[in-house]
PDB file of N, CA and C in Angstrom:
ATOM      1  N   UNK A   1    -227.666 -25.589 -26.947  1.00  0.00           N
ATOM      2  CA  UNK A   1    -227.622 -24.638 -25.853  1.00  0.00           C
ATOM      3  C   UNK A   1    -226.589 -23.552 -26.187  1.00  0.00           C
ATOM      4  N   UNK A   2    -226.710 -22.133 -26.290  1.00  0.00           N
ATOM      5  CA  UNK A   2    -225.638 -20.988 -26.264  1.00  0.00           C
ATOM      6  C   UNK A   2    -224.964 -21.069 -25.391  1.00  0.00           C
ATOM      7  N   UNK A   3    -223.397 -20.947 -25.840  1.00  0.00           N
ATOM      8  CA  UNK A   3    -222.447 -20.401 -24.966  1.00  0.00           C
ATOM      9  C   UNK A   3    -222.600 -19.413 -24.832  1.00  0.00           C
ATOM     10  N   UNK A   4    -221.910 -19.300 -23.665  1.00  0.00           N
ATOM     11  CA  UNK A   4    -221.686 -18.288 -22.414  1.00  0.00           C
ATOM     12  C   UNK A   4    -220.357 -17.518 -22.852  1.00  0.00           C
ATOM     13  N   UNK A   5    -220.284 -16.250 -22.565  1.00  0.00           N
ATOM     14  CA  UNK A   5    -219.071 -15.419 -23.289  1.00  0.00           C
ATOM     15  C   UNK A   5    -218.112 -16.204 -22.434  1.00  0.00           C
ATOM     16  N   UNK A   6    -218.115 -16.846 -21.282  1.00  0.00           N
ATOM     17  CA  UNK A   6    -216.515 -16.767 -20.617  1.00  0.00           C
ATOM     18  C   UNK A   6    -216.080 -18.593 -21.163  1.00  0.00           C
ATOM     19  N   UNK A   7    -217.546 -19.125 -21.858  1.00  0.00           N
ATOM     20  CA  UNK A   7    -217.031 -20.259 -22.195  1.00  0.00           C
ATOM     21  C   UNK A   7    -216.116 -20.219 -23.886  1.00  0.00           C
ATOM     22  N   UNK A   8    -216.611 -18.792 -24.678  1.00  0.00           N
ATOM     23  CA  UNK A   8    -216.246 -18.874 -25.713  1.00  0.00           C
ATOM     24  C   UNK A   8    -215.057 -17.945 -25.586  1.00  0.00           C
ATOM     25  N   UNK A   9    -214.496 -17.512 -24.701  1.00  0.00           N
ATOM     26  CA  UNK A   9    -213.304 -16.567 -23.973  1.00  0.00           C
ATOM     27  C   UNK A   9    -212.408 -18.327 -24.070  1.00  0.00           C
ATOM     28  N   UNK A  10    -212.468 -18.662 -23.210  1.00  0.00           N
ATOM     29  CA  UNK A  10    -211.893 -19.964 -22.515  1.00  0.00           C
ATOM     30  C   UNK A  10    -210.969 -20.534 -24.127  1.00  0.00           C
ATOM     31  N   UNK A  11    -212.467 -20.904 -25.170  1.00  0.00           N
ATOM     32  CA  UNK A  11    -212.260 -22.034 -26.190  1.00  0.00           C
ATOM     33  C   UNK A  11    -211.123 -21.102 -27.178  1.00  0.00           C
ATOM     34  N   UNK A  12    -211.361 -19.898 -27.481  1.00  0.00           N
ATOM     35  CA  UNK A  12    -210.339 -18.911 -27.915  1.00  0.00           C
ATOM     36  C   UNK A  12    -209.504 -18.735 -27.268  1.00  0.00           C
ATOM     37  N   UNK A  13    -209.011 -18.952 -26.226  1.00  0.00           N
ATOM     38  CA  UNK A  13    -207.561 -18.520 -25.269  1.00  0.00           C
ATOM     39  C   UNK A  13    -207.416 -17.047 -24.851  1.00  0.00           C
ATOM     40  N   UNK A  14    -208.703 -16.263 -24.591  1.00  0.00           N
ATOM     41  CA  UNK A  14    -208.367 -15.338 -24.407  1.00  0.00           C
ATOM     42  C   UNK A  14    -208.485 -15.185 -22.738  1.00  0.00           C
ATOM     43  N   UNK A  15    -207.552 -14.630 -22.401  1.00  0.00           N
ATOM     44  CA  UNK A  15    -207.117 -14.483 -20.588  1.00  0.00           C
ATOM     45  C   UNK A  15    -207.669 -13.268 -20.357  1.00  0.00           C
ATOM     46  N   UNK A  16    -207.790 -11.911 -20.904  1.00  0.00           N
ATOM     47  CA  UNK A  16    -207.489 -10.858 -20.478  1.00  0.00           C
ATOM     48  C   UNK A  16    -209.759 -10.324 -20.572  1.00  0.00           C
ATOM     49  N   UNK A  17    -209.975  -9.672 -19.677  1.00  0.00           N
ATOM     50  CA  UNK A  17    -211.210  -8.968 -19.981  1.00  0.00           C
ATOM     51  C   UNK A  17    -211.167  -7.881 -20.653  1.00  0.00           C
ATOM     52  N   UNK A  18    -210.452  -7.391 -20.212  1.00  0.00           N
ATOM     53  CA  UNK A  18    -210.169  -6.008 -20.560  1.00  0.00           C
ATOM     54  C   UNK A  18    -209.072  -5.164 -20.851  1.00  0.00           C
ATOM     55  N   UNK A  19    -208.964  -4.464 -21.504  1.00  0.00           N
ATOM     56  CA  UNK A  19    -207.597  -4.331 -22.854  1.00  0.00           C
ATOM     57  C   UNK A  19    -207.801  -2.738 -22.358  1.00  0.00           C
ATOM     58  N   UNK A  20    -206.467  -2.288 -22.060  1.00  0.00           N
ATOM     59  CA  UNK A  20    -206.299  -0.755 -21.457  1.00  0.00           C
ATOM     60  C   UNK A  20    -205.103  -0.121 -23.199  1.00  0.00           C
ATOM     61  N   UNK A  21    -205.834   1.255 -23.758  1.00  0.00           N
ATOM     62  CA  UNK A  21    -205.001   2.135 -24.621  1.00  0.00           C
ATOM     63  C   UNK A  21    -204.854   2.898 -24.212  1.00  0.00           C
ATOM     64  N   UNK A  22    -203.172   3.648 -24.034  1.00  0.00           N
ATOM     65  CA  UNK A  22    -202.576   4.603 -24.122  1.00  0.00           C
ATOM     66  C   UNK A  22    -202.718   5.423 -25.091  1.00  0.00           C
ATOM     67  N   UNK A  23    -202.885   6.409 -25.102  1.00  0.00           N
ATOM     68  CA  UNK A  23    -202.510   7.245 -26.138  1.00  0.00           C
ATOM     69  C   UNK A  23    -201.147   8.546 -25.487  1.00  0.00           C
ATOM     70  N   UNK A  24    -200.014   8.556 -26.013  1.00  0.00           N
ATOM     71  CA  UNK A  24    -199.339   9.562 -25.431  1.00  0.00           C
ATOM     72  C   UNK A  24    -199.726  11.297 -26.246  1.00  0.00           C
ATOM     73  N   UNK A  25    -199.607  12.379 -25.676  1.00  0.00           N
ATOM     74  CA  UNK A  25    -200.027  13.575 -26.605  1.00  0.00           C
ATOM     75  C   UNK A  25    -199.061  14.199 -26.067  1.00  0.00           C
ATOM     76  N   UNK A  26    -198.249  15.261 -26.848  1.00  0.00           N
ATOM     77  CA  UNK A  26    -197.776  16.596 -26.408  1.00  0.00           C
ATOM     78  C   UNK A  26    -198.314  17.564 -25.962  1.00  0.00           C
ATOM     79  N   UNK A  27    -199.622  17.464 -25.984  1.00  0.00           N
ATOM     80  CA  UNK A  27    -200.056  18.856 -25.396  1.00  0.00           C
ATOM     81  C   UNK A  27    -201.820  18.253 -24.192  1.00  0.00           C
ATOM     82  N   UNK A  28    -201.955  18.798 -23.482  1.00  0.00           N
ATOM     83  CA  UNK A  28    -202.660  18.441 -22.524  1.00  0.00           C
ATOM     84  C   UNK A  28    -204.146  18.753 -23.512  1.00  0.00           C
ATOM     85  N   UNK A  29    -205.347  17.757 -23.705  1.00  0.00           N
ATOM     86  CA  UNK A  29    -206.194  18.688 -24.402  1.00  0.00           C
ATOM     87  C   UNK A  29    -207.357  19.199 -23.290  1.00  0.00           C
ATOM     88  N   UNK A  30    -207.410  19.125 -21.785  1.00  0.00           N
ATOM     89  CA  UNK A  30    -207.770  19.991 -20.666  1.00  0.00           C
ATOM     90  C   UNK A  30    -207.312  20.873 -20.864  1.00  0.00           C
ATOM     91  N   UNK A  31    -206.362  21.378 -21.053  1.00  0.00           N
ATOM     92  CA  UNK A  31    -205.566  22.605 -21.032  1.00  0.00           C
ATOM     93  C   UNK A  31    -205.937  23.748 -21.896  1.00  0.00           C
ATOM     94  N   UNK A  32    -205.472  22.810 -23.181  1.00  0.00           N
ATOM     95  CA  UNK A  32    -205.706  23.511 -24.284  1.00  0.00           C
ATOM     96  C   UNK A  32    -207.646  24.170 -24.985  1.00  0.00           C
ATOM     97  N   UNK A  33    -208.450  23.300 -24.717  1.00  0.00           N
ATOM     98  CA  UNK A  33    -209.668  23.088 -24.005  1.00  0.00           C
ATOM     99  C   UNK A  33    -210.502  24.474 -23.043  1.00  0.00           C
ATOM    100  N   UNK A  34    -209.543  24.208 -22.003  1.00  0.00           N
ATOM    101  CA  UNK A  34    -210.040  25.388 -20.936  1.00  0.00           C
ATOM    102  C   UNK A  34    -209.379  26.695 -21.367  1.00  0.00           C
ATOM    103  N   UNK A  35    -208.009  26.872 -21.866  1.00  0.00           N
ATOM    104  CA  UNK A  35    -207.587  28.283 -22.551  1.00  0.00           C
ATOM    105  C   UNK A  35    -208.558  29.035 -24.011  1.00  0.00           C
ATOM    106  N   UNK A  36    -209.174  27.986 -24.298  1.00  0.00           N
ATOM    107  CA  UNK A  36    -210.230  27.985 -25.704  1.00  0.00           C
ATOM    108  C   UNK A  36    -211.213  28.541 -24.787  1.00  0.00           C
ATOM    109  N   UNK A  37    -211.856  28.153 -23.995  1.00  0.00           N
ATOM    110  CA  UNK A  37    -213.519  28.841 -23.277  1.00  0.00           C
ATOM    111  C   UNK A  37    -212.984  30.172 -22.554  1.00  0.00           C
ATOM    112  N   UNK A  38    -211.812  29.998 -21.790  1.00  0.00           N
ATOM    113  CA  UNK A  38    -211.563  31.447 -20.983  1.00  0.00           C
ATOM    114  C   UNK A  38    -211.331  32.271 -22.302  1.00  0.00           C
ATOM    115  N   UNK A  39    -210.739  32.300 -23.391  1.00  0.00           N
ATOM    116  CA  UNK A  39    -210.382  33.274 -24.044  1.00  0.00           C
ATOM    117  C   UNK A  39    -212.028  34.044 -24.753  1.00  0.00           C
ATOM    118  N   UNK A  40    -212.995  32.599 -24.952  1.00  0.00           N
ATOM    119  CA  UNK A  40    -214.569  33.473 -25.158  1.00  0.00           C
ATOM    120  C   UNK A  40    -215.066  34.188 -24.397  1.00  0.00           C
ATOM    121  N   UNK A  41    -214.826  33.223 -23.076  1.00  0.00           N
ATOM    122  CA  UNK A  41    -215.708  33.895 -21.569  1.00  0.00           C
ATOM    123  C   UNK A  41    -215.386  33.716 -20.116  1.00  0.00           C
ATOM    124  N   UNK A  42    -215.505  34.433 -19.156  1.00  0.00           N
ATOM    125  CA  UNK A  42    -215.010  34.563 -17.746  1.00  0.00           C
ATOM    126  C   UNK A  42    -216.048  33.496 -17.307  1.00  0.00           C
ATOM    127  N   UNK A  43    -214.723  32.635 -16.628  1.00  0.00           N
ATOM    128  CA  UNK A  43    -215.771  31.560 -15.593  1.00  0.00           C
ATOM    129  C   UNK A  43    -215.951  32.269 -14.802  1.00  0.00           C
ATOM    130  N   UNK A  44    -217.014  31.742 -14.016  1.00  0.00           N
ATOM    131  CA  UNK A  44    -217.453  32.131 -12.604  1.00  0.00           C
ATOM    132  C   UNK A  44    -217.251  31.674 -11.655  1.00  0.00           C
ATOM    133  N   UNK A  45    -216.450  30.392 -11.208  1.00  0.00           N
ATOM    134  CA  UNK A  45    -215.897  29.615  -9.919  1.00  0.00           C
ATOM    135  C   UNK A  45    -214.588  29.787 -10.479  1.00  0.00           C
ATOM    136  N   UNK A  46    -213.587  29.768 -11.338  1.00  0.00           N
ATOM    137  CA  UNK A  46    -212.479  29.246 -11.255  1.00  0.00           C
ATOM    138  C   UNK A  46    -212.238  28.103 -11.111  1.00  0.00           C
ATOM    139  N   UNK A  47    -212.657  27.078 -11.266  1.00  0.00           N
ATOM    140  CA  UNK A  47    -212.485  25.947 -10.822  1.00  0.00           C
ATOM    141  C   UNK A  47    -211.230  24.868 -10.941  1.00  0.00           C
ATOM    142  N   UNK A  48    -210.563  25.278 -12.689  1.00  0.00           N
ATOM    143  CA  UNK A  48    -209.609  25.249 -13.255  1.00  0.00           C
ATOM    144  C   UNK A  48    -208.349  26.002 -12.643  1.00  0.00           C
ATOM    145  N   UNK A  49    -207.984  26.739 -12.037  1.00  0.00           N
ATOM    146  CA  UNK A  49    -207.225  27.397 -11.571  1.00  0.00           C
ATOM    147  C   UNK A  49    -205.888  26.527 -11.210  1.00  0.00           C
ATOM    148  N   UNK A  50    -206.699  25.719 -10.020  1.00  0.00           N
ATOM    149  CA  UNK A  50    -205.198  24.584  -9.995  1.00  0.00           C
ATOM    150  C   UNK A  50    -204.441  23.874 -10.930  1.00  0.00           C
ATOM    151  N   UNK A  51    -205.560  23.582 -11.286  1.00  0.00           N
ATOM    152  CA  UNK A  51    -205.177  22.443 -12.449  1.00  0.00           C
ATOM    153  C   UNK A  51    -204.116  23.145 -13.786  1.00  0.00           C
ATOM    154  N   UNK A  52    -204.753  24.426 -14.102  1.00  0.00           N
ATOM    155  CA  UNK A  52    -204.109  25.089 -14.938  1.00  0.00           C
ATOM    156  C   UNK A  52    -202.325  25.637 -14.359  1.00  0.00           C
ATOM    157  N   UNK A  53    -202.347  25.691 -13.196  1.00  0.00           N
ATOM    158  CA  UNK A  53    -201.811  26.564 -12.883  1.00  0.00           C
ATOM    159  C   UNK A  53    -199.841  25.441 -12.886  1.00  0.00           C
ATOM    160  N   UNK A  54    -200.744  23.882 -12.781  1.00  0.00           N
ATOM    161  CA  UNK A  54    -200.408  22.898 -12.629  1.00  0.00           C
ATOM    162  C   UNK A  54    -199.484  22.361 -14.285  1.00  0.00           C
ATOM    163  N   UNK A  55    -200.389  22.694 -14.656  1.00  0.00           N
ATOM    164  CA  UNK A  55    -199.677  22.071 -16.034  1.00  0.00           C
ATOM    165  C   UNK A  55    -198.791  23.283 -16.792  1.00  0.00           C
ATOM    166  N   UNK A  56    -199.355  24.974 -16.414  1.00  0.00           N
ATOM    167  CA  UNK A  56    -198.382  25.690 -16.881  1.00  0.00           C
ATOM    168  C   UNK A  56    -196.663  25.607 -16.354  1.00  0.00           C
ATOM    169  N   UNK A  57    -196.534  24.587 -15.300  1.00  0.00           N
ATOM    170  CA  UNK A  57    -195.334  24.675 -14.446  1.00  0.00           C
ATOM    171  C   UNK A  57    -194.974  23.734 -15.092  1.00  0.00           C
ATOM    172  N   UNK A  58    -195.295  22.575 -15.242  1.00  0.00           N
ATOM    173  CA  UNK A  58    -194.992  21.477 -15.684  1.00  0.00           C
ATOM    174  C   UNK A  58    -194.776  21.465 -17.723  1.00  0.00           C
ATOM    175  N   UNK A  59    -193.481  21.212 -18.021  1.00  0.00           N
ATOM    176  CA  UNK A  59    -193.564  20.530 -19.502  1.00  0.00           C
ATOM    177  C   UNK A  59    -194.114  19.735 -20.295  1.00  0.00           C
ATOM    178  N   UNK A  60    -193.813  19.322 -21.337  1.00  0.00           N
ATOM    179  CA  UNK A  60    -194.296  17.893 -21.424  1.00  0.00           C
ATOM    180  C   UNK A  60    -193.194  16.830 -20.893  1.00  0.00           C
ATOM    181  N   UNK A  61    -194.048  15.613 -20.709  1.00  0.00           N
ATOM    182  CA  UNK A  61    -193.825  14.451 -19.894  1.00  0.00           C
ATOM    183  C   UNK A  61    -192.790  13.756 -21.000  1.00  0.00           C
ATOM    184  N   UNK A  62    -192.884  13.672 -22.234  1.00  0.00           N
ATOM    185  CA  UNK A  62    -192.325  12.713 -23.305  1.00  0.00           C
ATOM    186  C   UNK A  62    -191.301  13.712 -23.761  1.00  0.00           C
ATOM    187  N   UNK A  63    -189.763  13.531 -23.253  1.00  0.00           N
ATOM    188  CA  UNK A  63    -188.815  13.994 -23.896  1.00  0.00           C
ATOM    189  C   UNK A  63    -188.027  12.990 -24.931  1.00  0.00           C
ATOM    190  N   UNK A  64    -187.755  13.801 -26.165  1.00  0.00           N
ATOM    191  CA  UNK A  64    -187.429  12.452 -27.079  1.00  0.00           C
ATOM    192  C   UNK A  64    -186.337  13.360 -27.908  1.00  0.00           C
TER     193      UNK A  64
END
């Protein structure tokens, strides 16, 4: 009869389902991203506005 993933989870010792990665970056790549398309072409909602307006105030997060 096949095991069942949570029986072959169990026999390996593994506790966790699901495994979360960080990645830290210096530079936002939304940001950098949306300054790349506005510099080709004019949006038409703005939609970015906050958000941009958000991270130009703000530094980066990782001072070292």
């Amino acid at each position: 009869m096949p095991q069942s993933y949570i029986q072959i989870r169990e026999r390996l010792g593994i506790k966790s389902l699901y495994y979360e990665v960080r990645i830290q970056t210096h530079i936002d790549p939304i940001v950098e991203e949306t300054r790349k398309y506005r510099s080709m072409a004019r949006e038409l909602d703005d939609r970015y506005n906050d958000y941009m307006s958000k991270a130009n105030q703000s530094g980066p997060s990782d001072q070292r």
